[in-house]
Each structure stands twice: as C-alpha cells, then as structure tokens.
Protein backbone atom coordinates (compact mmCIF):
# COMPACT_ATOMS: atom_id res chain seq x y z
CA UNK A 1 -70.97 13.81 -19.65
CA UNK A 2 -72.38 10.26 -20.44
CA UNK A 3 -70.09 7.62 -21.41
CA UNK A 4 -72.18 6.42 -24.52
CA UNK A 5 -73.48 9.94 -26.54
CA UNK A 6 -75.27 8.72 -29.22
CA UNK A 7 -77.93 6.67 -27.09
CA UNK A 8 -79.95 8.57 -25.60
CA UNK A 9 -83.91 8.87 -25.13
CA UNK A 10 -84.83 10.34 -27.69
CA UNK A 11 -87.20 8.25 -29.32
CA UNK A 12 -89.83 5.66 -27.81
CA UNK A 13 -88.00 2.89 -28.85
CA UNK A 14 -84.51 3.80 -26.93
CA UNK A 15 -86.18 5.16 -24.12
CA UNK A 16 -87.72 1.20 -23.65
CA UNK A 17 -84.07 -0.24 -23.93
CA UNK A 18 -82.80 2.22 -22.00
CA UNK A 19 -85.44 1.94 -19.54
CA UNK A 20 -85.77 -1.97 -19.24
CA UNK A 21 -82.01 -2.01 -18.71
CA UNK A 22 -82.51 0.08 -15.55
CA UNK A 23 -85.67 -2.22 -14.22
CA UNK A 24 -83.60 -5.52 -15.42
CA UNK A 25 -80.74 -4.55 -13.22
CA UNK A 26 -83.05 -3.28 -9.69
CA UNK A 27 -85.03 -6.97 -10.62
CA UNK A 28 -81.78 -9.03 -10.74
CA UNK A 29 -80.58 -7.18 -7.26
CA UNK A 30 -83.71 -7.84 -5.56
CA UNK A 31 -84.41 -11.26 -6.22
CA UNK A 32 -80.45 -11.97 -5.35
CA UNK A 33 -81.29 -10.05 -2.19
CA UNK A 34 -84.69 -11.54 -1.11
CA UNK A 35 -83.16 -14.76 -1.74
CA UNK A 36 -80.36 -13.85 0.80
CA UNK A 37 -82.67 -12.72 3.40
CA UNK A 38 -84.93 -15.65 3.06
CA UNK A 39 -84.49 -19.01 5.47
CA UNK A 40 -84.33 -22.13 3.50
CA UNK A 41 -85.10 -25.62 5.56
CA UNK A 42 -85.92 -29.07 4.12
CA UNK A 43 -88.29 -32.06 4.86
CA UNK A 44 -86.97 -35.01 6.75
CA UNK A 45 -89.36 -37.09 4.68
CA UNK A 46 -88.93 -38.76 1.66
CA UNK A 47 -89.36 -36.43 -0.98
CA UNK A 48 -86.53 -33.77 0.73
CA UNK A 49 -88.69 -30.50 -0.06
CA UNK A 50 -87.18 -27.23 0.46
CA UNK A 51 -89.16 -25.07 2.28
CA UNK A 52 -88.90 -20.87 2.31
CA UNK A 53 -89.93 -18.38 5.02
CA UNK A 54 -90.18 -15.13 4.92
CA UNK A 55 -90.61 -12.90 7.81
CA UNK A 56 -91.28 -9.07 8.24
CA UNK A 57 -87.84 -8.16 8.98
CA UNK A 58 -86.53 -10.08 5.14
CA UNK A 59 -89.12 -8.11 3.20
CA UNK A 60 -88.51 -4.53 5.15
CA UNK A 61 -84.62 -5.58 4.23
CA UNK A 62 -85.93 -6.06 0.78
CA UNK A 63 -87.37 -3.23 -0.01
CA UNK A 64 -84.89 -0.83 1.57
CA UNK A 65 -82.17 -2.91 -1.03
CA UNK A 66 -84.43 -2.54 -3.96
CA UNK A 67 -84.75 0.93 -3.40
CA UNK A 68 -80.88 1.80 -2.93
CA UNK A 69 -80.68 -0.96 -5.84
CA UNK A 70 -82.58 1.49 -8.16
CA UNK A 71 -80.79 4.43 -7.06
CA UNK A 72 -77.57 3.29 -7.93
CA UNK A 73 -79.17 1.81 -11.35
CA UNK A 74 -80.23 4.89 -12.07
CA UNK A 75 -77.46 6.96 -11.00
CA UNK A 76 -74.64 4.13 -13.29
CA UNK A 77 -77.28 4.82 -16.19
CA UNK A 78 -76.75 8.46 -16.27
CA UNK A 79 -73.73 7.90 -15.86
CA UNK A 80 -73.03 5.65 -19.11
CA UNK A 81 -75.72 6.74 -21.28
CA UNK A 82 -76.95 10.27 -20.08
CA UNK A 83 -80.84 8.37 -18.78
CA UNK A 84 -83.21 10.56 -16.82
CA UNK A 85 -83.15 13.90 -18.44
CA UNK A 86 -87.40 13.00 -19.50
CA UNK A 87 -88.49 16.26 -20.71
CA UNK A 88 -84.98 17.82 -20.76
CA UNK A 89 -83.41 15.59 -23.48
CA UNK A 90 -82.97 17.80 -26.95
C-alpha cells in the first residue's frame, strides 16, 4: 500500500517524475560515494592543484554502491508512491 495513492504511473508525464526521482536519488548516492572512494592530493607548487585518482578497487566499490543505491531507490519508491508496477498499473 503506497504512501502517496493518487501518483502513480499512469500517464507519460508522471511516469518521467516519478522516474527521474528514482535516477536523481542513485546519481546523488554515487557521486557522494565515488567521491569517498577517490584519493585527493595537492601540488606543492604554486598554483596548489588538487589532484584525483582513481584506482580499480574505488570504481568496483562504486558500482557495487550504485547498484544497492538503486535498489533501495527503488524499493523507498514503491514504497511511497506505488513505482514499478510497468504494465501492471490500472
């Protein structure tokens, strides 16, 4: 039983909200995690410049966030507004 009843997919334009709610929230968690993961160092010359590296074991950590990041996107937005039914939805 969704939280919200009335807003549901049942028309193109509410299935985009709907939808770019759920890929603004796995974006936001992704960047905040790839930023976490990442190793910052600066320049001892003049200008200070930050530097970032990545390595293999940041973006594996990455992805295996994003995806548990969409699940539980997914999973709160069923949750509130009934999203995911596709076909099902009367």
């Amino acid at each position: 039983m969704p939280l919200i009843n009335n807003f549901r997919s049942t028309n193109i334009w509410k299935a985009f909200v709907l939808n770019s709610i759920a890929a603004s929230i796995v974006i936001v968690i992704s960047i905040t995690v790839k930023s976490h993961f990442d190793t910052y160092t600066t320049d001892d010359s003049k200008n200070n410049n930050i530097r970032r590296h990545t390595s293999f074991t940041s973006i594996s950590l990455t992805i295996l966030f994003t995806f548990l990041a969409s699940l539980v996107a997914y999973t709160i937005m069923y949750l509130v507004f009934g999203f995911g039914g596709g076909m099902l939805t009367n």
